[in-house]
PDB file of N, CA and C in Angstrom:
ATOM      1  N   UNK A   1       2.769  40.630  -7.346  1.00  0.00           N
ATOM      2  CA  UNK A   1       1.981  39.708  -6.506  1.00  0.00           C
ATOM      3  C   UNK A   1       2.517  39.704  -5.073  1.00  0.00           C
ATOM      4  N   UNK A   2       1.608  40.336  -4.019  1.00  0.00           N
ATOM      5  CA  UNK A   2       2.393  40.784  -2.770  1.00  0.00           C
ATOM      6  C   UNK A   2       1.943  39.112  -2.061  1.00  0.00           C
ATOM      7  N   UNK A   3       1.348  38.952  -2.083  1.00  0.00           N
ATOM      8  CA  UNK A   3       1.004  37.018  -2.011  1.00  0.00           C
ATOM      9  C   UNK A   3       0.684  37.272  -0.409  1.00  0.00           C
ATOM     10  N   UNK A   4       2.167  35.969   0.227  1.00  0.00           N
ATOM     11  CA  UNK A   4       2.043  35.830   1.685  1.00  0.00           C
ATOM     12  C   UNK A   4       2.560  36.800   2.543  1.00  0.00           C
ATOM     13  N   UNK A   5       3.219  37.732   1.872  1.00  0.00           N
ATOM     14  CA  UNK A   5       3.642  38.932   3.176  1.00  0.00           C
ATOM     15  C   UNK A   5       2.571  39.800   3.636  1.00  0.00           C
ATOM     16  N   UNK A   6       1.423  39.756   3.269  1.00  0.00           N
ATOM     17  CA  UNK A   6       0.027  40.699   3.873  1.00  0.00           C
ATOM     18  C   UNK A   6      -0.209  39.631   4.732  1.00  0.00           C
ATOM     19  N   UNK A   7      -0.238  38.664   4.674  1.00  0.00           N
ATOM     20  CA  UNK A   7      -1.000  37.370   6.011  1.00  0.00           C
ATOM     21  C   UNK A   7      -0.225  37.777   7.121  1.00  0.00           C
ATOM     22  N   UNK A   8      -1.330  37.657   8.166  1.00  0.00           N
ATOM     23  CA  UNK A   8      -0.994  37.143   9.675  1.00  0.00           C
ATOM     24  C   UNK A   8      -0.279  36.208   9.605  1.00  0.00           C
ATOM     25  N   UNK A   9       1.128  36.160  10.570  1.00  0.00           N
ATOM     26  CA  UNK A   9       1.741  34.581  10.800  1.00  0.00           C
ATOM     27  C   UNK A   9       0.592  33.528  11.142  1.00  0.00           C
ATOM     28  N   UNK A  10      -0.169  33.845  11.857  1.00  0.00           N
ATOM     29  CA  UNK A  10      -0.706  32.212  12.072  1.00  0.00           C
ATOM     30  C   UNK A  10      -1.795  32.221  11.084  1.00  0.00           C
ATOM     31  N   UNK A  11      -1.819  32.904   9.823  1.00  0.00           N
ATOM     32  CA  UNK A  11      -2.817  32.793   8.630  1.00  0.00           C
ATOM     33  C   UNK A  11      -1.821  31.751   7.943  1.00  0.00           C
ATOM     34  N   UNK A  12      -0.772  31.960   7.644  1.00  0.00           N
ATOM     35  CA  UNK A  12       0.801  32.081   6.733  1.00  0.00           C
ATOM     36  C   UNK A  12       0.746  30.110   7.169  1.00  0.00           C
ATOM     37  N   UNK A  13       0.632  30.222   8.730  1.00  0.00           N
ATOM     38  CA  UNK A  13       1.122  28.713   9.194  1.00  0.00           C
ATOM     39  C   UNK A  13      -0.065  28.102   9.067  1.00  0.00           C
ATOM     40  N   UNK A  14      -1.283  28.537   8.839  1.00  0.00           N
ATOM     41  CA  UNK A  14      -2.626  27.654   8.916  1.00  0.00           C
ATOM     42  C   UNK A  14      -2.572  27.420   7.343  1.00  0.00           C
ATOM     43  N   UNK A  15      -2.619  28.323   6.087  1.00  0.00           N
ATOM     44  CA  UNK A  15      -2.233  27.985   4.773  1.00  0.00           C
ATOM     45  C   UNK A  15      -0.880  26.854   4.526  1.00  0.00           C
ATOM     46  N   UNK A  16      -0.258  27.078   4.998  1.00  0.00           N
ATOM     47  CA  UNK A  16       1.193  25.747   5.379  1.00  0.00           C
ATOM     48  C   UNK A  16       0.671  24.414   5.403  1.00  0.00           C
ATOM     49  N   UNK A  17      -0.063  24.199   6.605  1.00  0.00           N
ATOM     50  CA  UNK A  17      -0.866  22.724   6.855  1.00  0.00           C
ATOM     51  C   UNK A  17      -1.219  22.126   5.950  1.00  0.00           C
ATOM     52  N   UNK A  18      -2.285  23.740   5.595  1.00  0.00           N
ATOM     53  CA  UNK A  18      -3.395  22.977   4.500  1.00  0.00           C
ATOM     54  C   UNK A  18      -2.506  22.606   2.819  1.00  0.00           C
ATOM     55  N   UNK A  19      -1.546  22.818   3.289  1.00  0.00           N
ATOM     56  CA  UNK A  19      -0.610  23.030   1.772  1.00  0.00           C
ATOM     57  C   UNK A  19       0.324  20.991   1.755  1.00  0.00           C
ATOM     58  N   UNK A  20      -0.247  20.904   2.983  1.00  0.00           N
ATOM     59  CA  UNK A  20       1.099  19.685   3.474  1.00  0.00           C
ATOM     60  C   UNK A  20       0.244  18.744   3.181  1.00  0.00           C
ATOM     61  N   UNK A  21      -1.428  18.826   3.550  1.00  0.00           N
ATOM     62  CA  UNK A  21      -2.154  17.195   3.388  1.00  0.00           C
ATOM     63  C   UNK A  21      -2.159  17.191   2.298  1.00  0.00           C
ATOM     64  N   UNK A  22      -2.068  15.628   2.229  1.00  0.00           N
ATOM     65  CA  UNK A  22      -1.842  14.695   0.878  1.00  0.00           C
ATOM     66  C   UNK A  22      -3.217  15.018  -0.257  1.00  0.00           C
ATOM     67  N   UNK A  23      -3.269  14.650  -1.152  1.00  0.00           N
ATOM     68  CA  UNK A  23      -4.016  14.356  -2.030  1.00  0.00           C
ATOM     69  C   UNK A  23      -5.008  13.099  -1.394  1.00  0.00           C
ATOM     70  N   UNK A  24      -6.529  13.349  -1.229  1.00  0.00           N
ATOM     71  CA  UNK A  24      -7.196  11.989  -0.819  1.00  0.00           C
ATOM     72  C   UNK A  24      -7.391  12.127   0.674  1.00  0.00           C
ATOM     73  N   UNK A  25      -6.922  13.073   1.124  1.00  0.00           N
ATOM     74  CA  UNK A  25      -6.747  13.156   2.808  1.00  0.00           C
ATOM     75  C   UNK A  25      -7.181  14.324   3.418  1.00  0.00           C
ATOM     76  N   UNK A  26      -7.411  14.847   4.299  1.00  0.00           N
ATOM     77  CA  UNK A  26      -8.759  15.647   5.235  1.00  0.00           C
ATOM     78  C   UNK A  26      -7.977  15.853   6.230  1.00  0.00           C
ATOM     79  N   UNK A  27      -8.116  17.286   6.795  1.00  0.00           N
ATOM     80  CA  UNK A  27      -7.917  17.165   8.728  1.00  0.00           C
ATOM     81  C   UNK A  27      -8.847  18.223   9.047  1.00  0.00           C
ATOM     82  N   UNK A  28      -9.687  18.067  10.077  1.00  0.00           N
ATOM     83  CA  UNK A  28     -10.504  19.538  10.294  1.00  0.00           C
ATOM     84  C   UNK A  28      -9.932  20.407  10.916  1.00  0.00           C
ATOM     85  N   UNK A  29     -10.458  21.633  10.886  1.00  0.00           N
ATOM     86  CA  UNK A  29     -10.480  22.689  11.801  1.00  0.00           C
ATOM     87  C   UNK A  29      -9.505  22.480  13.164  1.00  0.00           C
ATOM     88  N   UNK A  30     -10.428  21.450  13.807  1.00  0.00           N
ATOM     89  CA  UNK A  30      -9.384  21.303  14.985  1.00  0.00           C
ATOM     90  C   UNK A  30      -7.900  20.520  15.065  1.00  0.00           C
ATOM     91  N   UNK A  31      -7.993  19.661  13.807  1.00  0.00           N
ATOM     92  CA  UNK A  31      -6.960  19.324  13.642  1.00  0.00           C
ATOM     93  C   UNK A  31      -5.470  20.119  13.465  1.00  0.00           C
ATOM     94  N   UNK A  32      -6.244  21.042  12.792  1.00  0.00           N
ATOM     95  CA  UNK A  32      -4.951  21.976  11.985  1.00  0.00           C
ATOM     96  C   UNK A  32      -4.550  22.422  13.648  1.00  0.00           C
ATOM     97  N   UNK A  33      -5.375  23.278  14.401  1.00  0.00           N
ATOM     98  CA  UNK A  33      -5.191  24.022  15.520  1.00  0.00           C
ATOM     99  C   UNK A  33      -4.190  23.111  15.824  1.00  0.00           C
ATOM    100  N   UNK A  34      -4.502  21.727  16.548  1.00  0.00           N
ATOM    101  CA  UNK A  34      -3.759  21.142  17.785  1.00  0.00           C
ATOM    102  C   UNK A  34      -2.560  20.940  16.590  1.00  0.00           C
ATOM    103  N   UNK A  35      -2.578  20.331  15.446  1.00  0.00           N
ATOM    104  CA  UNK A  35      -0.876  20.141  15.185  1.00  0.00           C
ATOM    105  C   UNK A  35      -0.390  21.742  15.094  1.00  0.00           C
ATOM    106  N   UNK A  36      -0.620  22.820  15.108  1.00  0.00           N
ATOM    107  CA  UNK A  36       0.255  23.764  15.123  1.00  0.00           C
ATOM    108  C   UNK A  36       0.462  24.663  16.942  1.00  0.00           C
ATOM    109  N   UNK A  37      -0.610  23.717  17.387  1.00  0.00           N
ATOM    110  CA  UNK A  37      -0.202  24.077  18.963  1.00  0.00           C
ATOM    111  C   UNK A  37      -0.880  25.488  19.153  1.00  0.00           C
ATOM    112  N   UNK A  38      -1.616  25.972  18.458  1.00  0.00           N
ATOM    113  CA  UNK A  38      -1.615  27.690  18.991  1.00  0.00           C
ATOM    114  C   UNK A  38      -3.729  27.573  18.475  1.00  0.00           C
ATOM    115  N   UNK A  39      -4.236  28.465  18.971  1.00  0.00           N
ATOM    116  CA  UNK A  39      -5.809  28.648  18.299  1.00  0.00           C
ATOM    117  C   UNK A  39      -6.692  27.173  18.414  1.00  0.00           C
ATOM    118  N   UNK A  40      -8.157  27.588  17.719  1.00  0.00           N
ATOM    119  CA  UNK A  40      -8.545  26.324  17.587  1.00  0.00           C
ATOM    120  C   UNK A  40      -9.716  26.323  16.387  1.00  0.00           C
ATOM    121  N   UNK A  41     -10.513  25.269  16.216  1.00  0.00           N
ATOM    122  CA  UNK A  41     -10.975  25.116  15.012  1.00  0.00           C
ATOM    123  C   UNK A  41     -12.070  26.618  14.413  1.00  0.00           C
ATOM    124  N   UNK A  42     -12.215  27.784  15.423  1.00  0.00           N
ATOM    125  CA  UNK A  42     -12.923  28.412  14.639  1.00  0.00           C
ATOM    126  C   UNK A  42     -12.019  29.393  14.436  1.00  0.00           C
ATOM    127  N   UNK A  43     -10.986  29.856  14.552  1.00  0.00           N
ATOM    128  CA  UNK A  43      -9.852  30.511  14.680  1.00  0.00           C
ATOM    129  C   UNK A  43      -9.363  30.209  12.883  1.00  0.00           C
ATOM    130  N   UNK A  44      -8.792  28.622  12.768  1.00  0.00           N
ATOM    131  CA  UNK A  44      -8.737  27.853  11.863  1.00  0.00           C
ATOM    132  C   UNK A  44      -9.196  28.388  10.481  1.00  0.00           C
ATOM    133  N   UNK A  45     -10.585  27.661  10.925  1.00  0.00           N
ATOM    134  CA  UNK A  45     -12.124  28.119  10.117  1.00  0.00           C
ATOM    135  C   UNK A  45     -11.968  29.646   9.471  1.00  0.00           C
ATOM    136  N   UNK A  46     -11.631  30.601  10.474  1.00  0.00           N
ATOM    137  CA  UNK A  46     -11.773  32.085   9.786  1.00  0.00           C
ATOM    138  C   UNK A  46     -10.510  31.998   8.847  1.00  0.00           C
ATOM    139  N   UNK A  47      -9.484  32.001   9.279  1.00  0.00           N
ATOM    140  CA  UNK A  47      -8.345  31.861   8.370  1.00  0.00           C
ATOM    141  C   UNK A  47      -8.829  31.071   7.093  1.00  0.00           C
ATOM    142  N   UNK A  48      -9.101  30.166   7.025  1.00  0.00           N
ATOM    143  CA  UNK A  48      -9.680  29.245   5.972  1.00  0.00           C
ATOM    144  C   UNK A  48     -10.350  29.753   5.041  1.00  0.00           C
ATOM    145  N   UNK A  49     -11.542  30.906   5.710  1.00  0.00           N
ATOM    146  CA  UNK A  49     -12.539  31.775   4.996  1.00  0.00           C
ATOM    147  C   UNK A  49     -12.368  33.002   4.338  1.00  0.00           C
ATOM    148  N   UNK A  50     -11.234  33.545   4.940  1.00  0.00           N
ATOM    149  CA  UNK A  50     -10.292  34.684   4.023  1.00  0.00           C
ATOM    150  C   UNK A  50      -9.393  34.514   3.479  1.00  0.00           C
ATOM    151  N   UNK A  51      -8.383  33.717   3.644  1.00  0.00           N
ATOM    152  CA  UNK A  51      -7.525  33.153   2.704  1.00  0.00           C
ATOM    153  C   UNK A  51      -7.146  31.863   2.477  1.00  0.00           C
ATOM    154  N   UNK A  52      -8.199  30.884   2.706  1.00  0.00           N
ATOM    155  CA  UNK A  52      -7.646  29.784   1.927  1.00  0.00           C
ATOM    156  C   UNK A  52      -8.274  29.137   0.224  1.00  0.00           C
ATOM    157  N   UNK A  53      -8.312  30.593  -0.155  1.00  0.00           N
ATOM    158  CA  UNK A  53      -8.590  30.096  -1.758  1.00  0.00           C
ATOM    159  C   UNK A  53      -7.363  29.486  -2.510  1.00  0.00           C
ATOM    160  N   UNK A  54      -5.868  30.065  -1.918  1.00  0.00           N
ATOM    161  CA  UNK A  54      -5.002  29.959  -2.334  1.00  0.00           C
ATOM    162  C   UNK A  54      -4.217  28.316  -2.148  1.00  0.00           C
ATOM    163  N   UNK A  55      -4.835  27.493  -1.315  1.00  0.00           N
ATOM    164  CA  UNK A  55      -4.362  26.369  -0.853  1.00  0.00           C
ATOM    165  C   UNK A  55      -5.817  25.260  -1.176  1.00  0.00           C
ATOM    166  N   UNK A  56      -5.124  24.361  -0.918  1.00  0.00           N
ATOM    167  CA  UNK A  56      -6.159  22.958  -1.286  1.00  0.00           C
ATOM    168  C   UNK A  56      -7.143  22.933   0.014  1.00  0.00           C
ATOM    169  N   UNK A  57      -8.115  24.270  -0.026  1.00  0.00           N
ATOM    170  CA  UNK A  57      -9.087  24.285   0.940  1.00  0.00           C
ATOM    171  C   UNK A  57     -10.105  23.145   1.724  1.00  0.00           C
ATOM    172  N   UNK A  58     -10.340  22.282   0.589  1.00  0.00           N
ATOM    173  CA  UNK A  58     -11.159  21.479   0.432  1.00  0.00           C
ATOM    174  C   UNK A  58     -10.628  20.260   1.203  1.00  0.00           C
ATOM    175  N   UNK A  59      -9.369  20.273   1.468  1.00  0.00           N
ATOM    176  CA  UNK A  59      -8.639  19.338   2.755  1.00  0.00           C
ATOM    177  C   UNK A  59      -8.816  19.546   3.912  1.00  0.00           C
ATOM    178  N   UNK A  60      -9.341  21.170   4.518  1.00  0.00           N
ATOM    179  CA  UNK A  60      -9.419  21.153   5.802  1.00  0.00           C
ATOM    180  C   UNK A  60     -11.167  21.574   6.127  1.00  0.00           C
ATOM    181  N   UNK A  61     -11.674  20.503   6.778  1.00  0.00           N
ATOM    182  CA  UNK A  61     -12.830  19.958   6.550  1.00  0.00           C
ATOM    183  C   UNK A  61     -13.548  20.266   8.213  1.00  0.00           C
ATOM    184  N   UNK A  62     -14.977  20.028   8.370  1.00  0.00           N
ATOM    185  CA  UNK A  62     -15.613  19.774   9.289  1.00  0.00           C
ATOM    186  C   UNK A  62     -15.484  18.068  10.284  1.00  0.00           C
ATOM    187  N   UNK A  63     -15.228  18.419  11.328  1.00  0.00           N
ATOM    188  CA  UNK A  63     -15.017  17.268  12.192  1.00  0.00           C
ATOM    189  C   UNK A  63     -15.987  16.168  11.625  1.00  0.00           C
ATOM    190  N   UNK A  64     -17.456  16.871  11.178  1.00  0.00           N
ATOM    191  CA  UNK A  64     -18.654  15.651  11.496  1.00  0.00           C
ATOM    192  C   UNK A  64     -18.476  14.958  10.082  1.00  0.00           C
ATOM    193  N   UNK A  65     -17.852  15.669   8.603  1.00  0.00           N
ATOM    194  CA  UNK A  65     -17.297  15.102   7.377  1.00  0.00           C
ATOM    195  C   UNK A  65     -18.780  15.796   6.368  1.00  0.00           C
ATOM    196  N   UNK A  66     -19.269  16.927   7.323  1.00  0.00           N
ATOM    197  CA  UNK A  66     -20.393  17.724   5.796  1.00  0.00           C
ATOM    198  C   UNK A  66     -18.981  18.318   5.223  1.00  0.00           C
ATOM    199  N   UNK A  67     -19.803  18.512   4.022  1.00  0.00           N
ATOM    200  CA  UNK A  67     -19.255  19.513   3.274  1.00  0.00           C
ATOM    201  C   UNK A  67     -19.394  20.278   3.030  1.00  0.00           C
ATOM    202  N   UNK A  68     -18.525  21.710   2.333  1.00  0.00           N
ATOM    203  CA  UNK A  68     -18.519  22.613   3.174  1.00  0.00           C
ATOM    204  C   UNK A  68     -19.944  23.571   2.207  1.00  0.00           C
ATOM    205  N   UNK A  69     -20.476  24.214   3.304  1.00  0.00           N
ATOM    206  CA  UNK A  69     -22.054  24.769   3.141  1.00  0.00           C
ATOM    207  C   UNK A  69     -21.962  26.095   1.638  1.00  0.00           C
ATOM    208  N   UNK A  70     -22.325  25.755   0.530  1.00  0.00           N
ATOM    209  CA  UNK A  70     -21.979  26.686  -0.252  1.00  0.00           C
ATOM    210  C   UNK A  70     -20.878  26.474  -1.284  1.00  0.00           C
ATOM    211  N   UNK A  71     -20.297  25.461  -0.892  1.00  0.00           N
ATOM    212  CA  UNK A  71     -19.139  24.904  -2.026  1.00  0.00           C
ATOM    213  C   UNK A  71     -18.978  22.912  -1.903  1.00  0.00           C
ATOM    214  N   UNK A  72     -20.189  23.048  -1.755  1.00  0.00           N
ATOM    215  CA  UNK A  72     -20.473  21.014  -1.749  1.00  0.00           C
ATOM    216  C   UNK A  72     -20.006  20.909  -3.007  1.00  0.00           C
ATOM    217  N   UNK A  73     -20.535  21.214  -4.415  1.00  0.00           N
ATOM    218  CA  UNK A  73     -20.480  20.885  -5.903  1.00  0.00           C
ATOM    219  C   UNK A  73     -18.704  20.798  -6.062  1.00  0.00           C
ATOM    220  N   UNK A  74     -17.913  21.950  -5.592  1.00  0.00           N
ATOM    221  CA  UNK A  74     -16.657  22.418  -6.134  1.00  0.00           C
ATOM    222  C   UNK A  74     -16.028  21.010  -5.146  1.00  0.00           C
ATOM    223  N   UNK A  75     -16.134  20.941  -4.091  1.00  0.00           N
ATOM    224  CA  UNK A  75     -15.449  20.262  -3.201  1.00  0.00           C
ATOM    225  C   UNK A  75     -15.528  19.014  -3.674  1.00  0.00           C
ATOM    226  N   UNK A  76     -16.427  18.389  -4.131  1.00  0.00           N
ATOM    227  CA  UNK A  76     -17.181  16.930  -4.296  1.00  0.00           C
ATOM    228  C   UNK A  76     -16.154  16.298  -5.704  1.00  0.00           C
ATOM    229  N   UNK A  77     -15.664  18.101  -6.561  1.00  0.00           N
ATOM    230  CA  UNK A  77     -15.416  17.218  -7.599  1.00  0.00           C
ATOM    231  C   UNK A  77     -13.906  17.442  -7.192  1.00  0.00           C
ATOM    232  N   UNK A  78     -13.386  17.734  -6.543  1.00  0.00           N
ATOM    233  CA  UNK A  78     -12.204  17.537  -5.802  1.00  0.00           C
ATOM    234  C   UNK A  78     -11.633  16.001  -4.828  1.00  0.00           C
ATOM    235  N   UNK A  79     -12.825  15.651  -4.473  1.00  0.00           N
ATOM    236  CA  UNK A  79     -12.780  14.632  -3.806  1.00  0.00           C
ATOM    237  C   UNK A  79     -12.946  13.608  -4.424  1.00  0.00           C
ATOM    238  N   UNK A  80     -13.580  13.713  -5.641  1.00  0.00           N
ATOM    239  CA  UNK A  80     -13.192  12.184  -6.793  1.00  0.00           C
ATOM    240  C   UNK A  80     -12.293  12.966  -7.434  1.00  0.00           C
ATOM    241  N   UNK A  81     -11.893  13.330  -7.581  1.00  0.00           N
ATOM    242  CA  UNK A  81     -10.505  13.299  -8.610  1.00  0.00           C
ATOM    243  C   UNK A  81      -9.360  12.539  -7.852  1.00  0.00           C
ATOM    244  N   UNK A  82      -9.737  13.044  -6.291  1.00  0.00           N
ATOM    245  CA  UNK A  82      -8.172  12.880  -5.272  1.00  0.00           C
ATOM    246  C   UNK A  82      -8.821  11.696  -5.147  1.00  0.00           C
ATOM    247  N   UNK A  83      -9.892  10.887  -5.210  1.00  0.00           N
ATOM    248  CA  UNK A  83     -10.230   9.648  -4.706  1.00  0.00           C
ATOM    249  C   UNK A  83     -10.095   9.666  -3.526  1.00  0.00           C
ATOM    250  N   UNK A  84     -10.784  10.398  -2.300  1.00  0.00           N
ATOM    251  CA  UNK A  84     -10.675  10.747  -1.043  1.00  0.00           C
ATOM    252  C   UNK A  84     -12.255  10.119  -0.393  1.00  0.00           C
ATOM    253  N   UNK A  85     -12.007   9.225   0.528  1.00  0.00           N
ATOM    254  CA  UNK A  85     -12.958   8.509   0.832  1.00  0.00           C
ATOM    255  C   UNK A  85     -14.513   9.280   1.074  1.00  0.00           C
ATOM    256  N   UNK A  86     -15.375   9.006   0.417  1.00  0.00           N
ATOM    257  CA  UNK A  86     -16.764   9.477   0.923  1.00  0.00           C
ATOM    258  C   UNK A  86     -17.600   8.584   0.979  1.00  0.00           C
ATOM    259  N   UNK A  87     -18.605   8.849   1.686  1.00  0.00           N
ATOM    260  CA  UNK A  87     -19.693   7.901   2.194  1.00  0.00           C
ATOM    261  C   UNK A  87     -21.177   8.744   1.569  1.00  0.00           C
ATOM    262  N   UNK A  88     -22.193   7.494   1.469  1.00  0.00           N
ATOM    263  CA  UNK A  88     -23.546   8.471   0.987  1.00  0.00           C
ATOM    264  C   UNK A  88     -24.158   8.595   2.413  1.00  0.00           C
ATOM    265  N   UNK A  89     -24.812   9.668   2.535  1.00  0.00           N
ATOM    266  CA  UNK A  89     -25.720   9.478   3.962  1.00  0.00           C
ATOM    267  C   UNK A  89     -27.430  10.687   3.430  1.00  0.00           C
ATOM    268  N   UNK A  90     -27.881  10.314   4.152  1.00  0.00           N
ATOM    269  CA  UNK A  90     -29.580  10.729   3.506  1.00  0.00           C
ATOM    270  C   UNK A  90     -29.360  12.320   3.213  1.00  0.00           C
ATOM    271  N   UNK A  91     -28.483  13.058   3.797  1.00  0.00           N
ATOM    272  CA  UNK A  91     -28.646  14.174   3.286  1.00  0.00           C
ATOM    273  C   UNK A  91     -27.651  15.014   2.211  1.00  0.00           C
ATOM    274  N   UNK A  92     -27.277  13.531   1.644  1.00  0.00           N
ATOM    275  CA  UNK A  92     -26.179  13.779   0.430  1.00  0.00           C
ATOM    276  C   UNK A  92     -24.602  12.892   0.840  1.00  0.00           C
ATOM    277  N   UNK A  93     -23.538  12.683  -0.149  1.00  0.00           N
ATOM    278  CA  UNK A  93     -22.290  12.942  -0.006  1.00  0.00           C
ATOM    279  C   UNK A  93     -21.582  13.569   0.975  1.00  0.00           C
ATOM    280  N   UNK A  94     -20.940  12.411   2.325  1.00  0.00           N
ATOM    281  CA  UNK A  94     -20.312  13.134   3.425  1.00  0.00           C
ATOM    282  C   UNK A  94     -19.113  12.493   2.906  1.00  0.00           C
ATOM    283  N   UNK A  95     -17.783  12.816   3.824  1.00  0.00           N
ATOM    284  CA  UNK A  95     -16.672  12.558   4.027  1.00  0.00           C
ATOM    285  C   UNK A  95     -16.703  11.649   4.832  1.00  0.00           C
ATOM    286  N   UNK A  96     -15.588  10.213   4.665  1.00  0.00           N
ATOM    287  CA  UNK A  96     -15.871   9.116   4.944  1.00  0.00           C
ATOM    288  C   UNK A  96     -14.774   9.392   6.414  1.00  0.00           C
ATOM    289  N   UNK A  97     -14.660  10.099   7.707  1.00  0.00           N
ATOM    290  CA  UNK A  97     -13.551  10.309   8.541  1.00  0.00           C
ATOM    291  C   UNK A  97     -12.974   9.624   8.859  1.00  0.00           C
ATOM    292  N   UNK A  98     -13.352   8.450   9.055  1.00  0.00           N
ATOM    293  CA  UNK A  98     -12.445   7.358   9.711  1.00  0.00           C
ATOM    294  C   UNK A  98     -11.465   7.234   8.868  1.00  0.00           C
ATOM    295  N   UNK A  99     -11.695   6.780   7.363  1.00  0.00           N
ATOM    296  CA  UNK A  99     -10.555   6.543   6.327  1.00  0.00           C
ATOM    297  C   UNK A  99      -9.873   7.965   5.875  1.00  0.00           C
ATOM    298  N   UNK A 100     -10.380   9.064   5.680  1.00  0.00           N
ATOM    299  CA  UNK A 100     -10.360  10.446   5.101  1.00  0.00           C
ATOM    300  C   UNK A 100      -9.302  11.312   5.804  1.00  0.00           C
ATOM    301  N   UNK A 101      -9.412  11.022   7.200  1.00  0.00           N
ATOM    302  CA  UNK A 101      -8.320  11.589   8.135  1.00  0.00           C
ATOM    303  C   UNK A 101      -6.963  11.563   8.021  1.00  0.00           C
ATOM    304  N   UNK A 102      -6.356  12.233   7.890  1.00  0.00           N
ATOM    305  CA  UNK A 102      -4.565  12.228   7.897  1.00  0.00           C
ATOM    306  C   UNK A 102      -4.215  12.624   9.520  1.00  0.00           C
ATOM    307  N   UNK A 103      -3.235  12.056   9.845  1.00  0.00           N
ATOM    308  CA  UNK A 103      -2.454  12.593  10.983  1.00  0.00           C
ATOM    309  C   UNK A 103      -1.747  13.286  11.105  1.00  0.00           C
ATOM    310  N   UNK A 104      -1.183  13.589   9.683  1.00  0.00           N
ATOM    311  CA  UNK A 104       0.498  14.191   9.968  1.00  0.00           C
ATOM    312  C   UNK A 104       1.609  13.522   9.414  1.00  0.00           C
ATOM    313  N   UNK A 105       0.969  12.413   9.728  1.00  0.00           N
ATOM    314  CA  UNK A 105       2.936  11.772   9.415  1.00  0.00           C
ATOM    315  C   UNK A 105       2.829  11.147   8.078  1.00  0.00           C
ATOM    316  N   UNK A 106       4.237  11.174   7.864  1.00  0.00           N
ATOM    317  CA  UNK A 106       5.205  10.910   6.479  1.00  0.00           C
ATOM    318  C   UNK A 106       4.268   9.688   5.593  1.00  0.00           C
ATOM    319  N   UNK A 107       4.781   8.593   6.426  1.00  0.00           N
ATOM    320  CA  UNK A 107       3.329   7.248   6.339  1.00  0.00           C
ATOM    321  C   UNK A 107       2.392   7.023   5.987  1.00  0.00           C
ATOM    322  N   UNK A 108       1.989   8.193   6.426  1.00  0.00           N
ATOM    323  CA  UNK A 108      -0.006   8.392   6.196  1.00  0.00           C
ATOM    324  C   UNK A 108      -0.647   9.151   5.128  1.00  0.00           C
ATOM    325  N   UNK A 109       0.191   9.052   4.157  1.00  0.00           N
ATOM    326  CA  UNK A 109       0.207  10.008   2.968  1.00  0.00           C
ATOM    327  C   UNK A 109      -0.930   9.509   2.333  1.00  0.00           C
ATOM    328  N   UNK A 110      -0.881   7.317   1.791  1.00  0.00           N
ATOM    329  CA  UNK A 110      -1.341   6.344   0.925  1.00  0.00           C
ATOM    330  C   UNK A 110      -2.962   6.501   1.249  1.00  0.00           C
ATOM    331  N   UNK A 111      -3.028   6.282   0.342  1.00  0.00           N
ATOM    332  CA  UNK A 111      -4.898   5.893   0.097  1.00  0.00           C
ATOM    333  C   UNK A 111      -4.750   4.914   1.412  1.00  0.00           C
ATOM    334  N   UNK A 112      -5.212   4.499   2.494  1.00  0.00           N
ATOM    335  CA  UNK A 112      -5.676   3.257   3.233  1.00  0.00           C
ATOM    336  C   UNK A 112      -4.099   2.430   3.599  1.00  0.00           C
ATOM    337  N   UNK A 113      -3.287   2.458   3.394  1.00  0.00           N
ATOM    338  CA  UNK A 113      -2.132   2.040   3.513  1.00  0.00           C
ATOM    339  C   UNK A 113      -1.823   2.454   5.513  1.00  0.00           C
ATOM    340  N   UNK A 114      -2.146   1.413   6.176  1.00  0.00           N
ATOM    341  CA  UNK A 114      -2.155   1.087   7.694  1.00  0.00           C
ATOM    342  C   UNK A 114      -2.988   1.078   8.413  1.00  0.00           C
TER     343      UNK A 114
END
C-alpha cells in the first residue's frame, strides 16, 4: 500500500485538515485554504476530488452548506450519524453553517459548546 507517498505535499496537507475536523463539524473549501495559508477553495476542491476518498470527505463542504452534487445520499447519512447540524430548505437537506462550522481550535470540537 504505497498510500501517502504518491500525493503532492499540499494534497498530503489538504487530506491532514480534513483528517483533524471533529465528528459533527464542517469547514469549506476556503476554509481549509486560509488555515493552511497556501491555495484556495478550488485548489482545495480538486485535491478533495482525487484524493479525498481516503479521509472524512464529507467534512470539507461548500461555503453556501449544499451538499455535495452526486454524493447528497452518502453524505446525509454521515451527517446523522455525526449529528452534524442540518437545516431543511425547499431544495432538500442543507448544512446548518452557522452551527456546522469548526474553526480550528481545540474548544470547538463539542456539538454547540460556545
Amino acid at each position: 500500500m504505497g498510500g501517502m507517498d504518491a500525493l503532492p505535499e499540499y494534497a498530503e496537507r489538504v487530506l491532514a485538515v480534513a483528517e483533524e475536523i471533529p465528528p459533527g463539524r464542517v469547514m469549506t473549501y476556503g476554509d481549509v485554504a486560509e488555515w493552511l495559508g497556501e491555495g484556495g477553495p478550488r485548489q482545495v476542491g480538486r485535491v478533495m476530488a482525487l484524493y479525498g476518498a481516503a479521509v472524512p470527505w464529507w467534512r470539507v463542504v461548500r461555503a453556501d452548506g449544499a451538499l455535495l452534487p452526486g454524493h447528497e445520499a452518502r453524505a446525509l447519512e454521515h451527517y446523522r450519524v455525526e449529528g452534524t447540524p442540518l437545516r431543511e430548505g425547499p431544495a432538500g437537506p442543507r448544512l446548518a453553517m452557522a452551527r456546522a462550522r469548526w474553526d480550528g481550535s481545540p474548544d470547538d470540537g463539542g456539538s454547540g459548546a460556545g
